[in-house]
N, C-alpha and C. Protein backbone atom coordinates (compact mmCIF):
# COMPACT_ATOMS: atom_id res chain seq x y z
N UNK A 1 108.00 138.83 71.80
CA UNK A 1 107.51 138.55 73.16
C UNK A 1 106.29 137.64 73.14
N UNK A 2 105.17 137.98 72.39
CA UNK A 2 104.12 137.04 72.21
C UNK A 2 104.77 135.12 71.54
N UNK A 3 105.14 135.56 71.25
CA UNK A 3 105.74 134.06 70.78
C UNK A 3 106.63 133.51 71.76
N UNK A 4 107.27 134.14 72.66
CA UNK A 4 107.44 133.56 73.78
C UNK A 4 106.61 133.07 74.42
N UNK A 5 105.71 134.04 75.03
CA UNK A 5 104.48 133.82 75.81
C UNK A 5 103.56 132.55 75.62
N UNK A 6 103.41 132.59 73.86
CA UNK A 6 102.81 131.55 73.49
C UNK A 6 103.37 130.17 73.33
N UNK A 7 105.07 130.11 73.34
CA UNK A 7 105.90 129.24 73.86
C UNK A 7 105.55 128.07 75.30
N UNK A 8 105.67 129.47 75.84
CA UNK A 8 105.42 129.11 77.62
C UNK A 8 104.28 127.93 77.55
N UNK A 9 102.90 128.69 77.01
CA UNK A 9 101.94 128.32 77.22
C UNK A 9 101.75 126.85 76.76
N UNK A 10 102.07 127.09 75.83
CA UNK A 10 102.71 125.41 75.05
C UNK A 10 102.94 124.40 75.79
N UNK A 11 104.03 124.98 76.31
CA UNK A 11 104.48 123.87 77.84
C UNK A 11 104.14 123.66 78.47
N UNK A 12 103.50 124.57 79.27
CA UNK A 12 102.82 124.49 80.29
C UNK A 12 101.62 123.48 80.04
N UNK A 13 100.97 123.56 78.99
CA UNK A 13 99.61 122.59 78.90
C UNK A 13 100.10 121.48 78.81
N UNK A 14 101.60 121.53 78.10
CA UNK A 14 102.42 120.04 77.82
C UNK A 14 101.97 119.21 78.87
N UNK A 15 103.08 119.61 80.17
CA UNK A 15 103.07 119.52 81.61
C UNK A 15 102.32 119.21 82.30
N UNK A 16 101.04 119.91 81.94
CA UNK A 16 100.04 119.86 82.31
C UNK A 16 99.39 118.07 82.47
N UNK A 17 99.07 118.28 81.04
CA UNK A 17 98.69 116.85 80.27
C UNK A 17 99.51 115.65 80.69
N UNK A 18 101.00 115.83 80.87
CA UNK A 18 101.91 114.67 81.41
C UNK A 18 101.62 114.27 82.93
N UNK A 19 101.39 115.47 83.46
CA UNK A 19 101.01 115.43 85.01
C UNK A 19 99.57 114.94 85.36
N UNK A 20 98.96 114.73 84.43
CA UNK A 20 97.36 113.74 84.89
C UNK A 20 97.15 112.69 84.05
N UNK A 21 98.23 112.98 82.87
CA UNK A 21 98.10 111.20 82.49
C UNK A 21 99.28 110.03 83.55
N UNK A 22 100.01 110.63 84.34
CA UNK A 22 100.63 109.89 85.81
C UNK A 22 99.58 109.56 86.72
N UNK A 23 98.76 110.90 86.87
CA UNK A 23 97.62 110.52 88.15
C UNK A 23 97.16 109.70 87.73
N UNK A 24 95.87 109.66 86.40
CA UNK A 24 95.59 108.93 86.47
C UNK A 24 95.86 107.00 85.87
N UNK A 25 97.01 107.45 85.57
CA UNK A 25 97.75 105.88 85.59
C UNK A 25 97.74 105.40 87.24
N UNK A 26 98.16 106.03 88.33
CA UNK A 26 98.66 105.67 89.54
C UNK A 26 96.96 105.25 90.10
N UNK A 27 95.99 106.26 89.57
CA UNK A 27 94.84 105.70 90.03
C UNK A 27 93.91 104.27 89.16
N UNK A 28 94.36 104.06 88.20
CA UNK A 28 94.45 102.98 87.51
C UNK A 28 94.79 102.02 88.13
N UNK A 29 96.22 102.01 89.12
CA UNK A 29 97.13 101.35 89.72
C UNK A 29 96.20 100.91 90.72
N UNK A 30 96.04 101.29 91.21
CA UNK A 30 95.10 101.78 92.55
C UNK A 30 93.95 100.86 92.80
N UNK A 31 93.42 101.33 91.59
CA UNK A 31 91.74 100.95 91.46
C UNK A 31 91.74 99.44 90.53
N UNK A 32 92.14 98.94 90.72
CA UNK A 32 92.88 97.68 89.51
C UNK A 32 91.52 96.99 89.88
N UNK A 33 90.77 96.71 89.11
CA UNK A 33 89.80 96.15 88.79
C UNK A 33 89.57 94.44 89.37
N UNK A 34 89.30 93.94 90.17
CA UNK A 34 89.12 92.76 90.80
C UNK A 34 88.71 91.83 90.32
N UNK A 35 89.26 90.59 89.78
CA UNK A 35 88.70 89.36 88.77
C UNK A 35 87.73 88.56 89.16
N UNK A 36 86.93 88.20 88.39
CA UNK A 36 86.22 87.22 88.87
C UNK A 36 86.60 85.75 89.92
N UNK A 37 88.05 85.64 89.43
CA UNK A 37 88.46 84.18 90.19
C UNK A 37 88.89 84.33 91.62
N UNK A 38 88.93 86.25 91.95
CA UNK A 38 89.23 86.37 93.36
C UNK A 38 88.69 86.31 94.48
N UNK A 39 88.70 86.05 95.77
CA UNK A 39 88.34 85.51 96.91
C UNK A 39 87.95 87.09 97.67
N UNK A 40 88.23 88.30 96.79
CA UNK A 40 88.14 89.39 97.63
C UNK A 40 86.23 89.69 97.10
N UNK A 41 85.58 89.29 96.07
CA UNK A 41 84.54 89.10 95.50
C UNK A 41 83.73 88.85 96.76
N UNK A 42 83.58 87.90 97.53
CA UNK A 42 82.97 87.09 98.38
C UNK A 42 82.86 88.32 99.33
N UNK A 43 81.93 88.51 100.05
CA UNK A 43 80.74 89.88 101.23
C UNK A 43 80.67 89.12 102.02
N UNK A 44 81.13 87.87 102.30
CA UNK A 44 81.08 87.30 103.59
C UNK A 44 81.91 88.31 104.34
N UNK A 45 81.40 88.74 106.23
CA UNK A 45 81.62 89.26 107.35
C UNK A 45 82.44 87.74 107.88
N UNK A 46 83.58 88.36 108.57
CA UNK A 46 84.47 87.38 109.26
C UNK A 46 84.62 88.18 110.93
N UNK A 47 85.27 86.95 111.44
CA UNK A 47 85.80 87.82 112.81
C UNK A 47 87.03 87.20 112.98
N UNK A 48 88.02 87.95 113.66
CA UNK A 48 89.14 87.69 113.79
C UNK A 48 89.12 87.23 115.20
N UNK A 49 91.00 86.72 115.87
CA UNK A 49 91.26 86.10 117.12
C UNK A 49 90.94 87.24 117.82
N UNK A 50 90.95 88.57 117.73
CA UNK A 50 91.25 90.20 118.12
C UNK A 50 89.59 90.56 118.15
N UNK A 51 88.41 89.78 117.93
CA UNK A 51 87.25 90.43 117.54
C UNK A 51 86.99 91.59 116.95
N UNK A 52 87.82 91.86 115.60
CA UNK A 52 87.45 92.98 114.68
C UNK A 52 86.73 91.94 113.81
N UNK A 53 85.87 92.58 113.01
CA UNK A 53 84.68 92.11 111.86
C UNK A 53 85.93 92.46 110.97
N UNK A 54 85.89 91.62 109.97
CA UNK A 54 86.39 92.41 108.84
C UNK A 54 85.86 91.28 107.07
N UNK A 55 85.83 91.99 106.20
CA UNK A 55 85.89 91.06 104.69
C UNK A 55 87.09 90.35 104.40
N UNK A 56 86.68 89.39 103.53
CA UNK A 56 88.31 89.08 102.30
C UNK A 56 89.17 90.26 101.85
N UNK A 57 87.79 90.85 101.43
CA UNK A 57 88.82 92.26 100.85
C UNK A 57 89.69 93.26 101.14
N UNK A 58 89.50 93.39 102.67
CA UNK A 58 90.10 94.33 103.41
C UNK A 58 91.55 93.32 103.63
N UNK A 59 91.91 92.27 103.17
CA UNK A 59 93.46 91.42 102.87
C UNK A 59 93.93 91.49 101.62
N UNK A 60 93.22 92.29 101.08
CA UNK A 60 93.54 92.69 99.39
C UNK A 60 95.35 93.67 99.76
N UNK A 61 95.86 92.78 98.94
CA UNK A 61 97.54 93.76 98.57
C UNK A 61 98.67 92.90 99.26
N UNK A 62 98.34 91.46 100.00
CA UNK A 62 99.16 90.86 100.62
C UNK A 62 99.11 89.41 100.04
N UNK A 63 100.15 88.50 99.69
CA UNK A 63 99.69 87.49 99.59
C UNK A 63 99.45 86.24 100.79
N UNK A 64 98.32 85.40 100.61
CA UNK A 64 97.42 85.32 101.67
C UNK A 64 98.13 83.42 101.06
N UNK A 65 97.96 83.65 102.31
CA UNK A 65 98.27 81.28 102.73
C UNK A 65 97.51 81.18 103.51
N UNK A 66 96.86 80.21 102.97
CA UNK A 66 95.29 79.42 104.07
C UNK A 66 95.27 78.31 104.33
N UNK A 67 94.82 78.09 104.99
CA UNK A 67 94.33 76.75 105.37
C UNK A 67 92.90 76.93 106.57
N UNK A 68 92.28 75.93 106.56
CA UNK A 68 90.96 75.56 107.21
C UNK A 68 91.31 74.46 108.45
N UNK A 69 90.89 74.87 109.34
CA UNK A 69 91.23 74.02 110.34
C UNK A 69 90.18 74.40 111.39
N UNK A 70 90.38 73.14 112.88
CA UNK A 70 89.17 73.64 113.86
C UNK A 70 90.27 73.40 115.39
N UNK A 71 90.43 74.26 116.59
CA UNK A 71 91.00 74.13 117.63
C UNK A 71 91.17 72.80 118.12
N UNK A 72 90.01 72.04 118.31
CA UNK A 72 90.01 71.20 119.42
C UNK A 72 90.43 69.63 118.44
N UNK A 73 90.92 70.11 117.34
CA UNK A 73 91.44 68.98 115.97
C UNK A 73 92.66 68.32 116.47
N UNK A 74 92.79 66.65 117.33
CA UNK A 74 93.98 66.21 118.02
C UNK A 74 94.52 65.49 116.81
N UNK A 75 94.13 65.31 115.43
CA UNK A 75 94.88 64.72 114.60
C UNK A 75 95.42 65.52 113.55
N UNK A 76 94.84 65.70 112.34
CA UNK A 76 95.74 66.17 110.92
C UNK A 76 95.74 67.82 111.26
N UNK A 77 95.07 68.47 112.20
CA UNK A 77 95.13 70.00 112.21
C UNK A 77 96.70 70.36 113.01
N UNK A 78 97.11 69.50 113.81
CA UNK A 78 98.52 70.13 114.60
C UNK A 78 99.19 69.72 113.32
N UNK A 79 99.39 68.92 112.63
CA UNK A 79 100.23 68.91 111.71
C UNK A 79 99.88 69.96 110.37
N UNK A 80 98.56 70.51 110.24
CA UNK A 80 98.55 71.49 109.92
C UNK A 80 99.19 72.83 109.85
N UNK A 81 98.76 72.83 111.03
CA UNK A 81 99.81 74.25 111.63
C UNK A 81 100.92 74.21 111.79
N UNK A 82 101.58 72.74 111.91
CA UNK A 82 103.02 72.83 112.22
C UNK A 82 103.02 73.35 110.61
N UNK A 83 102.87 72.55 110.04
CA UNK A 83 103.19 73.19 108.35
C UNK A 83 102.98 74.37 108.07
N UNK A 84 102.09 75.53 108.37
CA UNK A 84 102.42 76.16 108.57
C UNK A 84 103.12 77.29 108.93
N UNK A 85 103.78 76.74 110.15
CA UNK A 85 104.69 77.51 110.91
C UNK A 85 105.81 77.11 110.16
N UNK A 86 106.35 76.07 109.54
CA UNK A 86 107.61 75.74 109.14
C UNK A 86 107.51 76.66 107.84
N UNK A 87 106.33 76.88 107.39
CA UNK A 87 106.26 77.54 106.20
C UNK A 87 106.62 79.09 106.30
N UNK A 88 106.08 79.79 107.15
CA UNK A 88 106.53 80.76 107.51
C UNK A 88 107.56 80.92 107.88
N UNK A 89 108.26 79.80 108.66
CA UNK A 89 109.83 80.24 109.01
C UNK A 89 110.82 79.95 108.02
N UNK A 90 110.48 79.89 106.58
CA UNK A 90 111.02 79.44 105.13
C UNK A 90 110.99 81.08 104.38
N UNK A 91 109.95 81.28 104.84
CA UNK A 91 109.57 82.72 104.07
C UNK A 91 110.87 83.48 104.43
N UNK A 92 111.33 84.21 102.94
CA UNK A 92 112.54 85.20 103.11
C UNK A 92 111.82 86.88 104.22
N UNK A 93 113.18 86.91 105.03
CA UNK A 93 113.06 87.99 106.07
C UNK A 93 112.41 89.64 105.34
N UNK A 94 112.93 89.62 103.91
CA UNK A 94 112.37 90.80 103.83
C UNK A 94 111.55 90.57 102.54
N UNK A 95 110.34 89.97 102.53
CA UNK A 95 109.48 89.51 101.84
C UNK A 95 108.22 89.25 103.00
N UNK A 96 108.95 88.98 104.47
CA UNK A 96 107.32 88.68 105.40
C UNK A 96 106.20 89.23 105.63
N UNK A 97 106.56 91.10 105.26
CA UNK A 97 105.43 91.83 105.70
C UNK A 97 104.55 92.25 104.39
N UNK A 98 104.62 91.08 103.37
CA UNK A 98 104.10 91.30 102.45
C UNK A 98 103.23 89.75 102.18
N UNK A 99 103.67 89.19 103.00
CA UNK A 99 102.91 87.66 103.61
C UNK A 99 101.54 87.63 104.72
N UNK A 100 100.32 87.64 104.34
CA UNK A 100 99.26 86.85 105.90
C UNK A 100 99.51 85.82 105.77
N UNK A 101 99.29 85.08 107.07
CA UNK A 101 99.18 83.75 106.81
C UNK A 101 97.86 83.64 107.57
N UNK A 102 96.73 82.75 107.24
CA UNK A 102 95.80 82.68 107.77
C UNK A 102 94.87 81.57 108.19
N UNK A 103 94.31 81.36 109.14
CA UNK A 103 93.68 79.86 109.62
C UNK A 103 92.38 80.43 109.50
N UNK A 104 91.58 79.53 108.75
CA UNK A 104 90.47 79.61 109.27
C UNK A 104 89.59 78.66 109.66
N UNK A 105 88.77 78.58 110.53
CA UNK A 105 87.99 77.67 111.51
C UNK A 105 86.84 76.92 110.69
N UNK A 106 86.85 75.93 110.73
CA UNK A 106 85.41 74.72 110.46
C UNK A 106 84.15 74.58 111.39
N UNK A 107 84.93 75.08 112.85
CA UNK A 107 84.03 74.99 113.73
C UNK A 107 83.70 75.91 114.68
N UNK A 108 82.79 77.12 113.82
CA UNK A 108 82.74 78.47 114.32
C UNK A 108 82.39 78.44 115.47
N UNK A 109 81.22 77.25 115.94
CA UNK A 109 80.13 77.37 117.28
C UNK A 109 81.42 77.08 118.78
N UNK A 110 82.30 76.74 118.38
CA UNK A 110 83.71 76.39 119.51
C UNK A 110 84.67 77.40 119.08
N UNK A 111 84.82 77.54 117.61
CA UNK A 111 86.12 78.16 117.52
C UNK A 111 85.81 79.72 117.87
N UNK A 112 85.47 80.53 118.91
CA UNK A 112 85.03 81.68 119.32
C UNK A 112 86.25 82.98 119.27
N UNK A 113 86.82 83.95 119.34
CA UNK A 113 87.40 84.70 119.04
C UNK A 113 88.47 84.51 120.32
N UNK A 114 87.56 84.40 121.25
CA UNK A 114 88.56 84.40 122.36
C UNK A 114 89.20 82.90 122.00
N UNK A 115 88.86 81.66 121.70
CA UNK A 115 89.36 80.67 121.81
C UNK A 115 90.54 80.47 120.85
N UNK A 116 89.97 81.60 119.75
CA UNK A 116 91.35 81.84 118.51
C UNK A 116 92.51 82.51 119.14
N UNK A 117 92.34 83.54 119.81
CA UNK A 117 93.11 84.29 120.63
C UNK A 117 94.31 83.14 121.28
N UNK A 118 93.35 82.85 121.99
CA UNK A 118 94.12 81.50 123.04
C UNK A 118 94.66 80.43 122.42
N UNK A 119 94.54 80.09 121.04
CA UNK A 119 95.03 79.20 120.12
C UNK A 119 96.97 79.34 119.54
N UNK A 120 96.24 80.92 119.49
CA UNK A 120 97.14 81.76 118.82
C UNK A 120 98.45 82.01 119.55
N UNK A 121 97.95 82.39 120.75
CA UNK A 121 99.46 82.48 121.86
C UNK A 121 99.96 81.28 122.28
N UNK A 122 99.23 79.84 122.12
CA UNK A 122 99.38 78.45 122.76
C UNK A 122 100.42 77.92 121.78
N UNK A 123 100.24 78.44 120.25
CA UNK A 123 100.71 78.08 119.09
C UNK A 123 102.07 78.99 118.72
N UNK A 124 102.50 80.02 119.27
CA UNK A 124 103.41 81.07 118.84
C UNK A 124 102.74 81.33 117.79
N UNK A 125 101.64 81.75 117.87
CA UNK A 125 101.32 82.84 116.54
C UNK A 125 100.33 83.56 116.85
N UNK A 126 101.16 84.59 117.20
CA UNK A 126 100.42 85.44 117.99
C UNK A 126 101.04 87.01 117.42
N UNK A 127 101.49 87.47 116.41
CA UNK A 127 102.16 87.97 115.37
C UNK A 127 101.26 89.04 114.57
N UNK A 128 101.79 89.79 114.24
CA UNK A 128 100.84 90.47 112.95
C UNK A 128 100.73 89.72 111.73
N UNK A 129 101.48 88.66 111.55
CA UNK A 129 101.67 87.63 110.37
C UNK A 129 100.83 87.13 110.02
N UNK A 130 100.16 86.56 111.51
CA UNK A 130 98.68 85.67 111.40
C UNK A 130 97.81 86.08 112.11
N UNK A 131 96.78 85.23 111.60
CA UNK A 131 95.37 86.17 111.59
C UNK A 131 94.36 84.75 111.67
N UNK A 132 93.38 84.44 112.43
CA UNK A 132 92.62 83.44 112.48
C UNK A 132 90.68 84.20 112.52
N UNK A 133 90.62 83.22 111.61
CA UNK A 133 89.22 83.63 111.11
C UNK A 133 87.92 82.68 111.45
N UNK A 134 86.41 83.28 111.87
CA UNK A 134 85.54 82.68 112.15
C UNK A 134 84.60 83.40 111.44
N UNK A 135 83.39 82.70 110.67
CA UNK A 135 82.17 82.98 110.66
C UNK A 135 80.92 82.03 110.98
N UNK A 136 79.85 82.44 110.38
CA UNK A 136 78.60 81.78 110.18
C UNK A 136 78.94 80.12 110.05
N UNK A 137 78.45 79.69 109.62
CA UNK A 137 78.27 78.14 109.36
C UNK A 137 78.32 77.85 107.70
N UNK A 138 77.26 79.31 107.06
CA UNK A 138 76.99 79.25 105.80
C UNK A 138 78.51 79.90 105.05
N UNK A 139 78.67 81.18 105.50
CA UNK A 139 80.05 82.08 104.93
C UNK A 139 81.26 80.65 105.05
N UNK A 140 81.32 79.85 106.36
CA UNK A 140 82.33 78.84 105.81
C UNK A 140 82.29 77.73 105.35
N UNK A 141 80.80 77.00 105.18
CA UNK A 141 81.02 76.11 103.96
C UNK A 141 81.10 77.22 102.39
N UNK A 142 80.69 78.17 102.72
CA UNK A 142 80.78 78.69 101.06
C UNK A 142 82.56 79.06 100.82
N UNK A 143 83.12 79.57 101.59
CA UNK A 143 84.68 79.86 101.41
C UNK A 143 85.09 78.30 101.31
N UNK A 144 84.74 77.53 102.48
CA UNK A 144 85.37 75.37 101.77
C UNK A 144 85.08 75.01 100.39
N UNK A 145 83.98 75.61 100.04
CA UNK A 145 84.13 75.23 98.63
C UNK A 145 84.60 76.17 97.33
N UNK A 146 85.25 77.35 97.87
CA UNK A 146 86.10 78.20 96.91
C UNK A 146 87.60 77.70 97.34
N UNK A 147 87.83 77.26 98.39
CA UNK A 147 88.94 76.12 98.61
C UNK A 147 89.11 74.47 98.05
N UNK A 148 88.17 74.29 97.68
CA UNK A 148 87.50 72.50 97.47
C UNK A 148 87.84 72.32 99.03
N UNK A 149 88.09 72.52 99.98
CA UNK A 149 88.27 71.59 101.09
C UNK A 149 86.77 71.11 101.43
N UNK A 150 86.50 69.66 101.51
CA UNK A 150 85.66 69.25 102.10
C UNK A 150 85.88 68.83 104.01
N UNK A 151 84.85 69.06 104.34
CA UNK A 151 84.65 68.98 105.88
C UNK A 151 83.26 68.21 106.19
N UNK A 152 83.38 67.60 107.07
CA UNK A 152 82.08 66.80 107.61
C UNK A 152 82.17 67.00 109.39
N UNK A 153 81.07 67.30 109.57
CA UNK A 153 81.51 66.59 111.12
C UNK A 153 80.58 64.90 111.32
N UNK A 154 81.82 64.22 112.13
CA UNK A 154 81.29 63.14 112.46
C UNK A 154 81.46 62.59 114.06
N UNK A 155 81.77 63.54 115.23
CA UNK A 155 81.05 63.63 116.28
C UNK A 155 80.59 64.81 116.91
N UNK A 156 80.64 65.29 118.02
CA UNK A 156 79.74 66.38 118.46
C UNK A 156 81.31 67.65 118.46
N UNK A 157 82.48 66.47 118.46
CA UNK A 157 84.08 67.67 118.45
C UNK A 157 84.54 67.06 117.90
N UNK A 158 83.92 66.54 116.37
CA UNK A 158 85.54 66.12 115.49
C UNK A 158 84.97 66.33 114.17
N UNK A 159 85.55 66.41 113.58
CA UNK A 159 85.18 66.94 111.96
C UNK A 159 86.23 65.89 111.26
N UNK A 160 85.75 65.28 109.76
CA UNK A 160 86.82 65.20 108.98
C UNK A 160 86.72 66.15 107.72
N UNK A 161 87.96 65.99 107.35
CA UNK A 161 88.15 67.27 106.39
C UNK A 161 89.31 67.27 105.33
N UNK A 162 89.48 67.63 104.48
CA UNK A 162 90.83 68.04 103.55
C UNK A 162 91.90 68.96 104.22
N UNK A 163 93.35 68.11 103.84
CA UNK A 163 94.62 68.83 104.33
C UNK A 163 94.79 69.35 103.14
N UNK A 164 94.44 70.95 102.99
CA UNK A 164 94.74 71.80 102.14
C UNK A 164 95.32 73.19 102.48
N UNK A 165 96.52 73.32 102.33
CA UNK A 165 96.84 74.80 102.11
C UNK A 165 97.16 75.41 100.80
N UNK A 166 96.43 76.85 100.59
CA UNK A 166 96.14 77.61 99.56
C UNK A 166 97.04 79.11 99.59
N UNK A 167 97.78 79.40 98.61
CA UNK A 167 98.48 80.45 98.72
C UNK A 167 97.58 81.21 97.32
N UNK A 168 97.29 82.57 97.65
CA UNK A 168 96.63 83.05 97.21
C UNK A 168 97.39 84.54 96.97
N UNK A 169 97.71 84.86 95.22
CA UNK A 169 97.98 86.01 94.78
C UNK A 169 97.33 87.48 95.59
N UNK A 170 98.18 88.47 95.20
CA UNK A 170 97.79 89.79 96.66
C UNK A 170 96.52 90.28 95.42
N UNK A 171 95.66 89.61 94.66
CA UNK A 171 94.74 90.11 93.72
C UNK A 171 93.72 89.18 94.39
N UNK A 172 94.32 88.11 95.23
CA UNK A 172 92.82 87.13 96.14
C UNK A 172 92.93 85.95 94.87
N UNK A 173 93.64 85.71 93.71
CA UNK A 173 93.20 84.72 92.75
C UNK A 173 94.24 83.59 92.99
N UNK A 174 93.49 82.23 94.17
CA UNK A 174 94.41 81.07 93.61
C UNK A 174 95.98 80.90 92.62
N UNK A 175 96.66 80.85 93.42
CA UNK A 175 98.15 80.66 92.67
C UNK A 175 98.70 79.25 92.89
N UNK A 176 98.47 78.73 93.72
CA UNK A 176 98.87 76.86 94.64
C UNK A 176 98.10 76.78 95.37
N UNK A 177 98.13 75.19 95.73
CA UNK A 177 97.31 74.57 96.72
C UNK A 177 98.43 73.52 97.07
N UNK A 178 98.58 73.04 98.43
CA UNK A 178 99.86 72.07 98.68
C UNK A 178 98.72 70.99 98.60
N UNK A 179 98.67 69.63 98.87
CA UNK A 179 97.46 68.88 99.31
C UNK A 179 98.62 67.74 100.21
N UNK A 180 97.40 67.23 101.24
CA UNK A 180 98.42 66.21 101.94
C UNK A 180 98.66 66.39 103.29
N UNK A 181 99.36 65.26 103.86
CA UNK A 181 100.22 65.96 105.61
C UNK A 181 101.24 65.18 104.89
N UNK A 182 102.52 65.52 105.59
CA UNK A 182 103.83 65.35 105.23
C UNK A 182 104.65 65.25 104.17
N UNK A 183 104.26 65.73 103.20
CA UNK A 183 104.56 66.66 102.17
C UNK A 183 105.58 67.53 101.75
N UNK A 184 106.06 67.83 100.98
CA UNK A 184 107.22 68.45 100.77
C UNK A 184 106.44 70.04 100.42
N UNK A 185 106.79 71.08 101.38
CA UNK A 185 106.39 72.38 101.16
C UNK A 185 107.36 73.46 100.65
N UNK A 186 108.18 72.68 99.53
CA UNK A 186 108.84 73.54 99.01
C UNK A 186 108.03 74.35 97.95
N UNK A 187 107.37 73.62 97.07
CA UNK A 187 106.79 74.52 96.07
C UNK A 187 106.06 75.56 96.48
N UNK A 188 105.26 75.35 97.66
CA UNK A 188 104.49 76.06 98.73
C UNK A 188 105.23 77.27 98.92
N UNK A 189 106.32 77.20 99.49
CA UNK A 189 107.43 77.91 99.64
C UNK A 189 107.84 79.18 98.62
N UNK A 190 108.30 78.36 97.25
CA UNK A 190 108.73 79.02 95.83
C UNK A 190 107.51 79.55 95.39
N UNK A 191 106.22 79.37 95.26
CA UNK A 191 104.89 80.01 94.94
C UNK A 191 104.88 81.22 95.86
N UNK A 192 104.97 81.23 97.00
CA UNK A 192 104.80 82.95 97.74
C UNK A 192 105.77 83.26 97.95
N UNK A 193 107.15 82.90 98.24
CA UNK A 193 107.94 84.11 97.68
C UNK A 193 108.15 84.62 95.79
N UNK A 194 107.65 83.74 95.19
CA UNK A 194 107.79 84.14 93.86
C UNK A 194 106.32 85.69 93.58
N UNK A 195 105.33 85.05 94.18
CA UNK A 195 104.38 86.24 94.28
C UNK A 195 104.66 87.29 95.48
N UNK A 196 105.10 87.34 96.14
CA UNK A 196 105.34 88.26 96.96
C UNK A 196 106.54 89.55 97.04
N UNK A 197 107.58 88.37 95.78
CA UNK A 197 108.85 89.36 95.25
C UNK A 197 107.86 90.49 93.77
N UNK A 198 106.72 90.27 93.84
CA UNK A 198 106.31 90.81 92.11
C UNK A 198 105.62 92.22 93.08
N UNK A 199 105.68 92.28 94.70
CA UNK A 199 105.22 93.16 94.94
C UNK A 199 106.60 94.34 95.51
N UNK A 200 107.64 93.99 95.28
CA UNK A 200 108.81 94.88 95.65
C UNK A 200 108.89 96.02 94.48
């Protein structure tokens, strides 16, 4: 009987031991340590079209497509967004909710939450998909240059700037950059669904 008992016990600690080297693998999983080359690093405060505050980080687990742009932009920014939108409507159907796509503004002092809002429904993107972002002056030249996009303004409503969109691994670390207007956005394309299938 004791050698049963002491059988049991055997196992049981077995079990035991198997059952928290899972936890803490899953919390391993979990807690995955954030690289230096990621964009979730950056404590810049943002605001959305919706006026919630939120970080980079709180977009951690999705892969993220950017681009920099400003509302009242009558030249390379509509072709921006059209690229965009064509890009998204490329994205496979059951791969989207594992896609943001995200704009963010050059010209915080105009581009106001409500005016993102109003951008957003003017544009059909008005979606949980996308998400349009404003800060400081300082938080977005410092994110333009973790993009390289350069921006200038050169009247009181026009900026020039880099046609760059950035697809960014669900870890925040640079994976592509398209560069250009009229462009072929296939690779654009094959880069986030190729990262976005590694999250199925």
């Amino acid at each position: 009987m004791k050698k049963i008992v002491m059988g049991l016990l055997i196992l049981l600690i077995g079990l035991q031991s198997c059952t928290s080297q899972k936890k803490n693998d899953t919390a391993t999983a979990t807690n995955k340590t954030i690289s230096d080359l990621s964009i979730y690093n950056l404590p810049s405060q943002w605001t959305t079209q919706d006026n919630k505050n939120i970080e980079m980080k709180d977009l951690k687990g999705k892969v993220l497509v950017m681009v920099m742009i400003y509302t009242s932009c009558k030249s390379a920014c509509p072709r921006l967004v059209a690229d965009m939108r064509h890009i998204e409507e490329r994205i496979p159907e059951n791969l989207k909710d594992k896609v943001q796509l995200v704009l963010v503004s050059i010209d915080p002092t105009v581009d106001t939450p409500k005016r993102l809002k109003d951008f957003s429904i003017e544009n059909k993107m008005d979606n949980n998909q996308w998400l349009f972002l404003r800060s400081s002056e300082e938080n977005t030249r410092e994110f333009a240059a973790v993009l390289a996009v350069n921006y200038k303004k050169i009247s009181p409503m026009d900026f020039s700037h880099s046609n760059i969109i950035s697809v960014f691994n669900a870890d925040g670390e640079l994976a592509f950059q398209q560069e250009g207007l009229g462009v072929s956005y296939d690779e654009t394309v094959n880069k986030i669904t190729e990262e976005a299938e590694k999250l199925n």
